[in-house]
PDB file of N, CA and C in Angstrom:
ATOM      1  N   UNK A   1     -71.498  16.007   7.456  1.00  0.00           N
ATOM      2  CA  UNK A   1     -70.625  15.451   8.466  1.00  0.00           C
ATOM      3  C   UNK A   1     -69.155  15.703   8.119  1.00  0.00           C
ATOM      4  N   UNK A   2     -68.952  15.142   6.792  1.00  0.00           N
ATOM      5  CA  UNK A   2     -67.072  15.439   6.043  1.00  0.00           C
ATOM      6  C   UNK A   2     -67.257  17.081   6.613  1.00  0.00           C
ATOM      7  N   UNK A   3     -68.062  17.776   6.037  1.00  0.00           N
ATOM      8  CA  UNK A   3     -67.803  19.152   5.895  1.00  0.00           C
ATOM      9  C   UNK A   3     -67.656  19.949   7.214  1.00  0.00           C
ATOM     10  N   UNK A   4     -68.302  19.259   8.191  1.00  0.00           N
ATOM     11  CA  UNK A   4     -67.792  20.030   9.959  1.00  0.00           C
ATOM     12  C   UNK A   4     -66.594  19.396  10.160  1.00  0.00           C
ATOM     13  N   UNK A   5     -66.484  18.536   9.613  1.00  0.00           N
ATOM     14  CA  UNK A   5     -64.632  17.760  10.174  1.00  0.00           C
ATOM     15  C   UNK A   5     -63.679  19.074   9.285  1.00  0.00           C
ATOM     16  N   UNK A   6     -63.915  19.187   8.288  1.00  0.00           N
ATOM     17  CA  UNK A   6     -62.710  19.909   7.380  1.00  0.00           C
ATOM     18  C   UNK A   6     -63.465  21.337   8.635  1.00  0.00           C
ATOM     19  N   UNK A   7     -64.192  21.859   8.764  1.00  0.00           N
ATOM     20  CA  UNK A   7     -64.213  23.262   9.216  1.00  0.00           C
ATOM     21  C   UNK A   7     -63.501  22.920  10.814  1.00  0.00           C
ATOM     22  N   UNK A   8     -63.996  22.007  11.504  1.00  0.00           N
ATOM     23  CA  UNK A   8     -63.002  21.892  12.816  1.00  0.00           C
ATOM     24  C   UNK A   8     -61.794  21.999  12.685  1.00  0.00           C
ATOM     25  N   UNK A   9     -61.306  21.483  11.447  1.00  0.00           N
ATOM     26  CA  UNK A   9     -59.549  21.269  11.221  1.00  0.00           C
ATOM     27  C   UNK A   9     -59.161  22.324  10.559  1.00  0.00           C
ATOM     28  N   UNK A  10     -59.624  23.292   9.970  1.00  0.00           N
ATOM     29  CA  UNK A  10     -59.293  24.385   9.692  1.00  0.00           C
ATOM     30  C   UNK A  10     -59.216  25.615  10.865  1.00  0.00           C
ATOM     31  N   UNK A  11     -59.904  25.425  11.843  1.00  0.00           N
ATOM     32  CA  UNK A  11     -60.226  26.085  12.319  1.00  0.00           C
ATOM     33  C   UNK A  11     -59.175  25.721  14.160  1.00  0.00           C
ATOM     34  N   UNK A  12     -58.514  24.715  13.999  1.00  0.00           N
ATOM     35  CA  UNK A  12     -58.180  24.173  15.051  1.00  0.00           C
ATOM     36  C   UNK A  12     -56.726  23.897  14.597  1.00  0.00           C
ATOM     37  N   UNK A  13     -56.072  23.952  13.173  1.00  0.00           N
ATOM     38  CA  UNK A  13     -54.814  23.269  12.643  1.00  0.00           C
ATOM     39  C   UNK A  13     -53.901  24.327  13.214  1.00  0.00           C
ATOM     40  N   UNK A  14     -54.316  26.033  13.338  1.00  0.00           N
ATOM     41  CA  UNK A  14     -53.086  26.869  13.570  1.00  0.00           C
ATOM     42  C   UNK A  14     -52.866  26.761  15.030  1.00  0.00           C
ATOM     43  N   UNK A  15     -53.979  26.217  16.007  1.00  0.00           N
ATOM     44  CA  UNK A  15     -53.942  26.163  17.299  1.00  0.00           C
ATOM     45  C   UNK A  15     -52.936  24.620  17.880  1.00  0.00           C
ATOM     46  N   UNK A  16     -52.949  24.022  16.758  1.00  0.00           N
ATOM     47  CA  UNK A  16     -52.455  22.622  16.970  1.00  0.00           C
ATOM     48  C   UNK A  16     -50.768  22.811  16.467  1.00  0.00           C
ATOM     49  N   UNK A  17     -51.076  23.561  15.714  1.00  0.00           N
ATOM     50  CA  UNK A  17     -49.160  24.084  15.042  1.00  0.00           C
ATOM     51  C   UNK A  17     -48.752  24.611  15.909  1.00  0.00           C
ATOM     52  N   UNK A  18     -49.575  26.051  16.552  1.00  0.00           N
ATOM     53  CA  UNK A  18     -48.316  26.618  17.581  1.00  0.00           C
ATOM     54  C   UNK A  18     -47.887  25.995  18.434  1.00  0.00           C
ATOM     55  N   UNK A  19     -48.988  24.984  19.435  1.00  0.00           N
ATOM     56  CA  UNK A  19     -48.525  23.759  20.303  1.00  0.00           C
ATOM     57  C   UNK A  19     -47.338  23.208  20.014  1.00  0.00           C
ATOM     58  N   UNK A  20     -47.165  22.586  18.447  1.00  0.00           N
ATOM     59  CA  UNK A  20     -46.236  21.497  18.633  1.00  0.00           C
ATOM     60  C   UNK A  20     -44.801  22.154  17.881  1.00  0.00           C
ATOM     61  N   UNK A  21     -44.973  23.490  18.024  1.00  0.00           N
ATOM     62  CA  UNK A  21     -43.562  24.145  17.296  1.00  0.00           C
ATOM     63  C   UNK A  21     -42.424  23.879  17.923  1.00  0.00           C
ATOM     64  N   UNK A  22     -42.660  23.405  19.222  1.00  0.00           N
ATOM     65  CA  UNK A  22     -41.687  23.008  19.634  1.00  0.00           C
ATOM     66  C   UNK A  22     -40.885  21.670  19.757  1.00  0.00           C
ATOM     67  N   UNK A  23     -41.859  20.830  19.154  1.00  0.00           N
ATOM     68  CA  UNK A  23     -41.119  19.658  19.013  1.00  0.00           C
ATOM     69  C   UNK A  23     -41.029  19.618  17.272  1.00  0.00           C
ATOM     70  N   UNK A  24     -41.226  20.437  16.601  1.00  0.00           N
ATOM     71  CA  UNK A  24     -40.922  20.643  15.228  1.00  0.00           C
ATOM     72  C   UNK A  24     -39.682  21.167  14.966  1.00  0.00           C
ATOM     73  N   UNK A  25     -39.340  22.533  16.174  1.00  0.00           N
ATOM     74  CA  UNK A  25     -37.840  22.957  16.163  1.00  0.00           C
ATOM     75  C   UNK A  25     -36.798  22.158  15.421  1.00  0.00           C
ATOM     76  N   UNK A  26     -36.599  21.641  17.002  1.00  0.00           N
ATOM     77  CA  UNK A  26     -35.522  20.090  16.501  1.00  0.00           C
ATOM     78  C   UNK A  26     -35.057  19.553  14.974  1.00  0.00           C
ATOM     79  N   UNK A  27     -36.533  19.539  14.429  1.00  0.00           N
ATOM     80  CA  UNK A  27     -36.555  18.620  13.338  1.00  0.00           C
ATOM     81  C   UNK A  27     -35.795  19.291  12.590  1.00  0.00           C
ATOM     82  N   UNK A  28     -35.923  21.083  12.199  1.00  0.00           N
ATOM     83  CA  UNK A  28     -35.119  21.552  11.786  1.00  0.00           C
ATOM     84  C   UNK A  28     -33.913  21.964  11.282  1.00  0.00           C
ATOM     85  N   UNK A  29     -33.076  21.899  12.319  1.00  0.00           N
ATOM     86  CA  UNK A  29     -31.883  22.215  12.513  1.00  0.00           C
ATOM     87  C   UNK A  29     -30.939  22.747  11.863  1.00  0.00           C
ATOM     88  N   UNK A  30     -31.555  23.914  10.968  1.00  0.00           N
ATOM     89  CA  UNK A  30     -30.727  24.493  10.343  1.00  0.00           C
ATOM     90  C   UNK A  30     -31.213  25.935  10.862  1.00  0.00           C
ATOM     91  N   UNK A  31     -30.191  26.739  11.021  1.00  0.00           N
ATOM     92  CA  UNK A  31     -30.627  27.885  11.356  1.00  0.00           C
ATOM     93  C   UNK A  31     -30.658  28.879  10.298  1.00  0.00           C
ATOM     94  N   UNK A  32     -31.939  30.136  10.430  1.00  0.00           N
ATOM     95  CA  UNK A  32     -31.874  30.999   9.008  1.00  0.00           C
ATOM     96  C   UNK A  32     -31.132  32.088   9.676  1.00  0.00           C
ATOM     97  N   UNK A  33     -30.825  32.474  10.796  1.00  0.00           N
ATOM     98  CA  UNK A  33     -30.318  33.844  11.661  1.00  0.00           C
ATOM     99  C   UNK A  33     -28.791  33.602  11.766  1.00  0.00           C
ATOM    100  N   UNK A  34     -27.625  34.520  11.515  1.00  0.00           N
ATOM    101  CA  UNK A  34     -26.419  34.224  11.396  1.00  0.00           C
ATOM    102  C   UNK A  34     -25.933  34.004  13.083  1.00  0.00           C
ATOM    103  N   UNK A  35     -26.314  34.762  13.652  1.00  0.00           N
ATOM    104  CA  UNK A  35     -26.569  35.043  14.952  1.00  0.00           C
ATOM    105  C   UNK A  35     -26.866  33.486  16.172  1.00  0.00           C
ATOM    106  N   UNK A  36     -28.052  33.737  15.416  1.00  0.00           N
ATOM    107  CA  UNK A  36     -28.270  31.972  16.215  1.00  0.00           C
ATOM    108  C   UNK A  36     -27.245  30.872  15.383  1.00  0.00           C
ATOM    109  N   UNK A  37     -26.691  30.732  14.016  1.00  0.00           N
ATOM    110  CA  UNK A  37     -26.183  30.035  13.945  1.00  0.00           C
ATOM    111  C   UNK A  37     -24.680  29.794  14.313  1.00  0.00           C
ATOM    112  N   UNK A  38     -24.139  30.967  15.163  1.00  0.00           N
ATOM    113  CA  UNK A  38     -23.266  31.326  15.428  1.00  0.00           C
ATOM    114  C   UNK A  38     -23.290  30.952  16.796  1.00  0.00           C
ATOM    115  N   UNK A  39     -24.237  30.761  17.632  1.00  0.00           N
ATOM    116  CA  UNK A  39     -24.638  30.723  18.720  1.00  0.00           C
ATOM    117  C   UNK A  39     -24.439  28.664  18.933  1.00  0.00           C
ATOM    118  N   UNK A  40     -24.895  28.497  17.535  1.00  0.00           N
ATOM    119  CA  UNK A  40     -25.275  27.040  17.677  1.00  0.00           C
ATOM    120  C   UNK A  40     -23.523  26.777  17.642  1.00  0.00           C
ATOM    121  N   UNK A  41     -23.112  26.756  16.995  1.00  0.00           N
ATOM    122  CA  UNK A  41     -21.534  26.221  16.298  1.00  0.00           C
ATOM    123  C   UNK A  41     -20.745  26.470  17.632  1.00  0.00           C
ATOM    124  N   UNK A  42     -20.857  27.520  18.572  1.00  0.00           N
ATOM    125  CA  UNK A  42     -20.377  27.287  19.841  1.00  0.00           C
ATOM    126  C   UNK A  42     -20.301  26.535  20.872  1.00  0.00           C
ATOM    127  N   UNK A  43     -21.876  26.583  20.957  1.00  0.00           N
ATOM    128  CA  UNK A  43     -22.235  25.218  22.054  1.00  0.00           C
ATOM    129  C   UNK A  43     -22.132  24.080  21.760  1.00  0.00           C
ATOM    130  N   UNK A  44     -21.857  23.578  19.941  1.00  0.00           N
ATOM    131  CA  UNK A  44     -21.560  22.065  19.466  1.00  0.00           C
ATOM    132  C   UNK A  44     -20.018  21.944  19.990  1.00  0.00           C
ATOM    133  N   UNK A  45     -19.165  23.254  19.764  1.00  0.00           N
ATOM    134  CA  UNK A  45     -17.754  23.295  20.106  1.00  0.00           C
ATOM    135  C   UNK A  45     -17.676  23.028  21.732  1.00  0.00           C
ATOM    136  N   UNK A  46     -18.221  23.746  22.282  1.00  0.00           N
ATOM    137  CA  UNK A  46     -18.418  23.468  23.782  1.00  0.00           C
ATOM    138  C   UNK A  46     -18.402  21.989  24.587  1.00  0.00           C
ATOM    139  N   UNK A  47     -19.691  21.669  23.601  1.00  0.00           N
ATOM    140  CA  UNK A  47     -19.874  20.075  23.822  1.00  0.00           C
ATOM    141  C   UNK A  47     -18.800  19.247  23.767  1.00  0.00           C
ATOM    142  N   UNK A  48     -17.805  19.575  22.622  1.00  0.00           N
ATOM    143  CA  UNK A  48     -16.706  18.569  22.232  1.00  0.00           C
ATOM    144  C   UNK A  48     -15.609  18.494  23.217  1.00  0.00           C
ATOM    145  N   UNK A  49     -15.510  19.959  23.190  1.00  0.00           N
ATOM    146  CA  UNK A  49     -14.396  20.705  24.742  1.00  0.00           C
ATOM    147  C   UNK A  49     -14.796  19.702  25.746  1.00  0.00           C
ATOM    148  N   UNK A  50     -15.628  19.738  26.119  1.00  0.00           N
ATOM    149  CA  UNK A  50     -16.343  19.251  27.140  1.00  0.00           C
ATOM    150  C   UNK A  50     -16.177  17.651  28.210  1.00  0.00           C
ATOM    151  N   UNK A  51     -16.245  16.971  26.311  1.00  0.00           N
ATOM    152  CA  UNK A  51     -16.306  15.748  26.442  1.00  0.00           C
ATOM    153  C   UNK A  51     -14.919  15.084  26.504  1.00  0.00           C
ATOM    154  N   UNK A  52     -13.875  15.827  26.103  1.00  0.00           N
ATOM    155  CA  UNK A  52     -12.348  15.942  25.728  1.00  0.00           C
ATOM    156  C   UNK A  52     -11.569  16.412  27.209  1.00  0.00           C
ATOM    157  N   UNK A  53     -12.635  16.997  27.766  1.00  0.00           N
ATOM    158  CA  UNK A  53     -11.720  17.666  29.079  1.00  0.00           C
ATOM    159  C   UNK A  53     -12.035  16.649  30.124  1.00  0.00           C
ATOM    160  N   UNK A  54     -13.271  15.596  30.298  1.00  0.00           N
ATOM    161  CA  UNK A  54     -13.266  14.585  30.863  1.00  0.00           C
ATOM    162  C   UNK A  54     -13.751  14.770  32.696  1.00  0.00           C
ATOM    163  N   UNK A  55     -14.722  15.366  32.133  1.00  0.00           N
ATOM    164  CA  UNK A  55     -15.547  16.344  33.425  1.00  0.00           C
ATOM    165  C   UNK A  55     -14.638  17.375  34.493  1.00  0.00           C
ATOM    166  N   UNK A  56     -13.680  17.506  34.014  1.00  0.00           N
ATOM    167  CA  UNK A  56     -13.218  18.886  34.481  1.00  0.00           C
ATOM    168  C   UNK A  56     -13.620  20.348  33.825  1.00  0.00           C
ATOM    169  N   UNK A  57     -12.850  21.257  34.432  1.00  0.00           N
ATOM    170  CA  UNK A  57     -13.385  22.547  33.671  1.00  0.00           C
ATOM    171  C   UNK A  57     -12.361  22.477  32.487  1.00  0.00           C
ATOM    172  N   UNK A  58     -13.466  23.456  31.380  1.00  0.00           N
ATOM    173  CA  UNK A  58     -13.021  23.317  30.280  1.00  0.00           C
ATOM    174  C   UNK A  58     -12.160  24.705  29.515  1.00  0.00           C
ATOM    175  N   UNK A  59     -10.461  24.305  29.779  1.00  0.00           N
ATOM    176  CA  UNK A  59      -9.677  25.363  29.098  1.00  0.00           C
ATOM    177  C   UNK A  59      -9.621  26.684  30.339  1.00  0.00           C
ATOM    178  N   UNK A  60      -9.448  25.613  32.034  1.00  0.00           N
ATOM    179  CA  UNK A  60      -9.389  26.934  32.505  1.00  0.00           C
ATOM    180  C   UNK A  60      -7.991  27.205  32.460  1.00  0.00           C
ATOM    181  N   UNK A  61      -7.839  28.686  33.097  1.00  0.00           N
ATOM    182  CA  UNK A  61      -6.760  29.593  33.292  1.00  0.00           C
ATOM    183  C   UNK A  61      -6.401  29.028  34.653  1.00  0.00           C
ATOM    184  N   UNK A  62      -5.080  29.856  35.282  1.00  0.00           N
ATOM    185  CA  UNK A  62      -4.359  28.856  36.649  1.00  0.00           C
ATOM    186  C   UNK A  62      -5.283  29.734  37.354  1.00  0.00           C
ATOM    187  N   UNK A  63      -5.595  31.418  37.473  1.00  0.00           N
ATOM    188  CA  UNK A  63      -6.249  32.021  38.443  1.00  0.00           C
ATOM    189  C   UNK A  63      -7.845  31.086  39.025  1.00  0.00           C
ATOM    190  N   UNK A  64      -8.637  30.517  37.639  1.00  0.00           N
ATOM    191  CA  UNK A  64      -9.771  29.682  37.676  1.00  0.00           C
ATOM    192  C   UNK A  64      -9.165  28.603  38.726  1.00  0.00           C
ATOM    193  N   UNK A  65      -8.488  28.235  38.503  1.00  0.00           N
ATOM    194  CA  UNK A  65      -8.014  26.544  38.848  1.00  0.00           C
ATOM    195  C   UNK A  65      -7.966  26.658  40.324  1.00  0.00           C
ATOM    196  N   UNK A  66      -7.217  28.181  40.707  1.00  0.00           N
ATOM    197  CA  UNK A  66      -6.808  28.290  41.951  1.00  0.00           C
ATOM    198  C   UNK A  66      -7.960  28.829  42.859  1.00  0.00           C
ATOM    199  N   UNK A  67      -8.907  29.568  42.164  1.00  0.00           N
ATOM    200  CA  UNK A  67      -9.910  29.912  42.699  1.00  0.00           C
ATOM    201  C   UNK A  67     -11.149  28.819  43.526  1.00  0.00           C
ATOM    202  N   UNK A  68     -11.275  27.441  42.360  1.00  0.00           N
ATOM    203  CA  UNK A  68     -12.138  26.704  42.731  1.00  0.00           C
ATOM    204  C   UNK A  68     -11.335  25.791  43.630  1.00  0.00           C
ATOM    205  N   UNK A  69     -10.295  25.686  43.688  1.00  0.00           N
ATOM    206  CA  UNK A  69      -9.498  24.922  44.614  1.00  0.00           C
ATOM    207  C   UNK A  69     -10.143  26.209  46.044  1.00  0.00           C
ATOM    208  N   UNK A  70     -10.050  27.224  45.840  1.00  0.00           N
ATOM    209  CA  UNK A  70     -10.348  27.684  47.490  1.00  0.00           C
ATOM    210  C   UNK A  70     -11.650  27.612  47.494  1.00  0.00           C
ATOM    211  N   UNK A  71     -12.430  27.405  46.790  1.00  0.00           N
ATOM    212  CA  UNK A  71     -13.657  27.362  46.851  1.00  0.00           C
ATOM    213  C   UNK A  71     -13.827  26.510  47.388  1.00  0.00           C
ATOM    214  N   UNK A  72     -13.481  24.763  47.053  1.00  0.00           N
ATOM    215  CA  UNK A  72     -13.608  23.451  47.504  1.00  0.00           C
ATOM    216  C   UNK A  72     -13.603  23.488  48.844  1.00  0.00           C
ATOM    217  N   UNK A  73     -12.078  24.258  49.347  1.00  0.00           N
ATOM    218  CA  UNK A  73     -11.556  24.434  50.810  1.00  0.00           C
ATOM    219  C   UNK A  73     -12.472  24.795  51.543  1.00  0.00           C
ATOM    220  N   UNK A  74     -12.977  25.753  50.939  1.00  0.00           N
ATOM    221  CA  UNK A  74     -14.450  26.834  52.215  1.00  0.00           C
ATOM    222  C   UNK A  74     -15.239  25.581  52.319  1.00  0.00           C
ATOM    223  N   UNK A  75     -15.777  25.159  50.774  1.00  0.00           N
ATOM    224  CA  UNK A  75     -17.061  24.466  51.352  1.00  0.00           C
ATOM    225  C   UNK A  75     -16.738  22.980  52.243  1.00  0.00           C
ATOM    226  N   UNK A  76     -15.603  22.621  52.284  1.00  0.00           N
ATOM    227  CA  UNK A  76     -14.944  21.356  52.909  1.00  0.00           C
ATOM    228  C   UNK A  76     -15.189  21.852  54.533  1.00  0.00           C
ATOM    229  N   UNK A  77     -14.438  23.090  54.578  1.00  0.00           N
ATOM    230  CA  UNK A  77     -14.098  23.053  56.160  1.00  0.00           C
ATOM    231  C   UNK A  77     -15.869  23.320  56.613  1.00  0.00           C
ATOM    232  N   UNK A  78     -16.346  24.157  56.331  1.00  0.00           N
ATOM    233  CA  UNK A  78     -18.040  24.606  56.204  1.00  0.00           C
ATOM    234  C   UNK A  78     -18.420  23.231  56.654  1.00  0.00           C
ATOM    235  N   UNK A  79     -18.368  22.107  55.979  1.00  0.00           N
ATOM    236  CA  UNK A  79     -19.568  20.864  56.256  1.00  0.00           C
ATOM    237  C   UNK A  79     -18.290  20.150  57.233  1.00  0.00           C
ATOM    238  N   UNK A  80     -17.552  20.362  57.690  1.00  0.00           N
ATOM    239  CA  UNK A  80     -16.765  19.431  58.034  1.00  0.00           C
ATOM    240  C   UNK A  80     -15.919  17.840  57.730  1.00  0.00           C
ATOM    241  N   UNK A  81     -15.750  18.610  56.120  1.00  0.00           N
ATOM    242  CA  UNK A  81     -14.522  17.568  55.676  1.00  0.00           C
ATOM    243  C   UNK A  81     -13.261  17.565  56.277  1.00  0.00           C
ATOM    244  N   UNK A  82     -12.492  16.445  56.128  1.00  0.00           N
ATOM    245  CA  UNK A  82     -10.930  16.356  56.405  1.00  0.00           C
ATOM    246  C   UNK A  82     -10.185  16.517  55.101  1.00  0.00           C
ATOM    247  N   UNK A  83      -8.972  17.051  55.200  1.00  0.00           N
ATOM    248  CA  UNK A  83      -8.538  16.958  54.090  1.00  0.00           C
ATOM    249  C   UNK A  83      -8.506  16.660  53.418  1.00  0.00           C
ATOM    250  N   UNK A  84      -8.430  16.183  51.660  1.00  0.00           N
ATOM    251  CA  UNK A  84      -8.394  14.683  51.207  1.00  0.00           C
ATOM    252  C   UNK A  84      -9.459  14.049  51.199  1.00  0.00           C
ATOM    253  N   UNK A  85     -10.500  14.321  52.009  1.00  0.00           N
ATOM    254  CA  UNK A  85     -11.828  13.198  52.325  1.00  0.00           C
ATOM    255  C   UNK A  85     -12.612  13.740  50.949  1.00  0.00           C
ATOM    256  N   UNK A  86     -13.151  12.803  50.425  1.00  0.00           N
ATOM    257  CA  UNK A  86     -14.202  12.573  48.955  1.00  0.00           C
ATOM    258  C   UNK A  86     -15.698  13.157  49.517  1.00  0.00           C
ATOM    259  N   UNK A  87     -15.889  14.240  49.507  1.00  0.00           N
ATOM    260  CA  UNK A  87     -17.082  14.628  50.008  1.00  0.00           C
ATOM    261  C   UNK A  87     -18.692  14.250  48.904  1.00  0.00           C
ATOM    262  N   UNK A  88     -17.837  13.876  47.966  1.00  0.00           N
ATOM    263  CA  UNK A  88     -18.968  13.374  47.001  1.00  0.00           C
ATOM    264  C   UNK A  88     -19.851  11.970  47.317  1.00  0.00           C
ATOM    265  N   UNK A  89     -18.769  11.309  48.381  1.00  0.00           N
ATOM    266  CA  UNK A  89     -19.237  10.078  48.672  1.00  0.00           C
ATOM    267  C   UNK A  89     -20.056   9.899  49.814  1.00  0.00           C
ATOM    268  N   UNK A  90     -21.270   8.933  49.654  1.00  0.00           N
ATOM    269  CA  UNK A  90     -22.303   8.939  50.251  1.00  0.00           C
ATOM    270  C   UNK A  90     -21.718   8.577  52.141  1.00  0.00           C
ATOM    271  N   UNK A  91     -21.493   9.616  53.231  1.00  0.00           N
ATOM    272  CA  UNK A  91     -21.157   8.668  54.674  1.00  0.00           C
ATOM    273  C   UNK A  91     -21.450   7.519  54.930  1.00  0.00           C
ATOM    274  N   UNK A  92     -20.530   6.729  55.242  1.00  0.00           N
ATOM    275  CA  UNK A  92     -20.926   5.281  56.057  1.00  0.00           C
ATOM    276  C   UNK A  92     -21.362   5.599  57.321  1.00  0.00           C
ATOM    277  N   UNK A  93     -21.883   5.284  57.973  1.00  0.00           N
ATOM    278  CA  UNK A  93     -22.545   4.850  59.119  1.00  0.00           C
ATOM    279  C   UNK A  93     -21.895   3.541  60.388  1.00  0.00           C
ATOM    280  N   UNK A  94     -21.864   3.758  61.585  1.00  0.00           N
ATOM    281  CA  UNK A  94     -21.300   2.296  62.201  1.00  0.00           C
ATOM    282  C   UNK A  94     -22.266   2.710  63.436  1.00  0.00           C
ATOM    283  N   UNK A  95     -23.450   1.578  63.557  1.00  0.00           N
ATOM    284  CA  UNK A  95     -23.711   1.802  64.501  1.00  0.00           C
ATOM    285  C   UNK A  95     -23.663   0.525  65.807  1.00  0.00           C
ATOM    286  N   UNK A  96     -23.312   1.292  66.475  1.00  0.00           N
ATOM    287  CA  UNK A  96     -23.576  -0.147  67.794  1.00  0.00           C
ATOM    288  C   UNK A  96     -24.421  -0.572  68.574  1.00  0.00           C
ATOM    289  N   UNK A  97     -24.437  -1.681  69.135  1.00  0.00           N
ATOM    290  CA  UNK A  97     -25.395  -1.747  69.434  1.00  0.00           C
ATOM    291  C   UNK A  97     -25.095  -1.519  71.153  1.00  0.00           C
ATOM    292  N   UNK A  98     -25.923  -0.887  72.476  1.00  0.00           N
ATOM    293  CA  UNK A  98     -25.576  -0.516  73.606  1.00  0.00           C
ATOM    294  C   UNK A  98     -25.531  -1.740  74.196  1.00  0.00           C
ATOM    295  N   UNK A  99     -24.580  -1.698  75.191  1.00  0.00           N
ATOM    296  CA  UNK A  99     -24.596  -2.568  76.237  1.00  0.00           C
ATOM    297  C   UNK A  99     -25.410  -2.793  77.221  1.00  0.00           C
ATOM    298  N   UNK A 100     -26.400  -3.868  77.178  1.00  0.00           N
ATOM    299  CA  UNK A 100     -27.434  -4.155  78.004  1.00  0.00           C
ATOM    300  C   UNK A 100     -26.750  -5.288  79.253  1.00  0.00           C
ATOM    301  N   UNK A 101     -27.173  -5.060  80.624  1.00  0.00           N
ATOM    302  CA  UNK A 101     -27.051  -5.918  81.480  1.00  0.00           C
ATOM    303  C   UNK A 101     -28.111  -6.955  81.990  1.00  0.00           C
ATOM    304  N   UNK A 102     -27.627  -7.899  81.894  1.00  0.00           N
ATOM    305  CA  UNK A 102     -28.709  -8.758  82.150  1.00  0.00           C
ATOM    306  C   UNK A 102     -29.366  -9.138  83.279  1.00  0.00           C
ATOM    307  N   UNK A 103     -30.482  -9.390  83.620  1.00  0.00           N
ATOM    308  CA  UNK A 103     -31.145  -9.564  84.510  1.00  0.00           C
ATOM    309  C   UNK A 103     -31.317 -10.924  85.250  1.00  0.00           C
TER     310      UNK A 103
END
């Protein structure tokens, strides 16, 4: 009985490793490739940029700045914003109720 358990688990442990390599990654976190670790040290820098720029874009140029500003414009006039109007915000609604005559 011991001895079919050890042959199942031998026989099933490399199928159970490749599965969970991916939540083993993580655990890692050191990289052996200069490449990927070069890769990593960016996107930690990124992150910081990121969090520092305070959900704007991060370290743009004025051409960027001016670009997504016309971008905004297209997609404003497109759905029919007003100038100025917060298109992020959910429409209010007013509805009335019709005028019924009475009987």
């Amino acid at each position: 009985m011991i001895t079919q358990v050890i042959m199942n688990l031998r026989r099933e442990a490399p199928v159970l490793f490749r599965r969970n390599i991916g939540i083993c990654a993580p655990a890692l976190q050191k990289a052996t490739d200069p490449i990927q670790q070069l890769f990593l040290d960016k996107v930690r820098e990124y992150g910081k940029k990121s969090k520092s720029a305070g959900g704007n874009l991060v370290e743009p140029s004025p051409d960027i700045e001016r670009e997504l500003k016309s971008e905004l414009a297209k997609v404003t006039m497109q759905y029919g914003g007003a100038a100025g109007e917060d298109m992020t915000k959910f429409p209010d609604f007013k509805f009335q109720d019709p005028k019924v005559d009475p009987i």
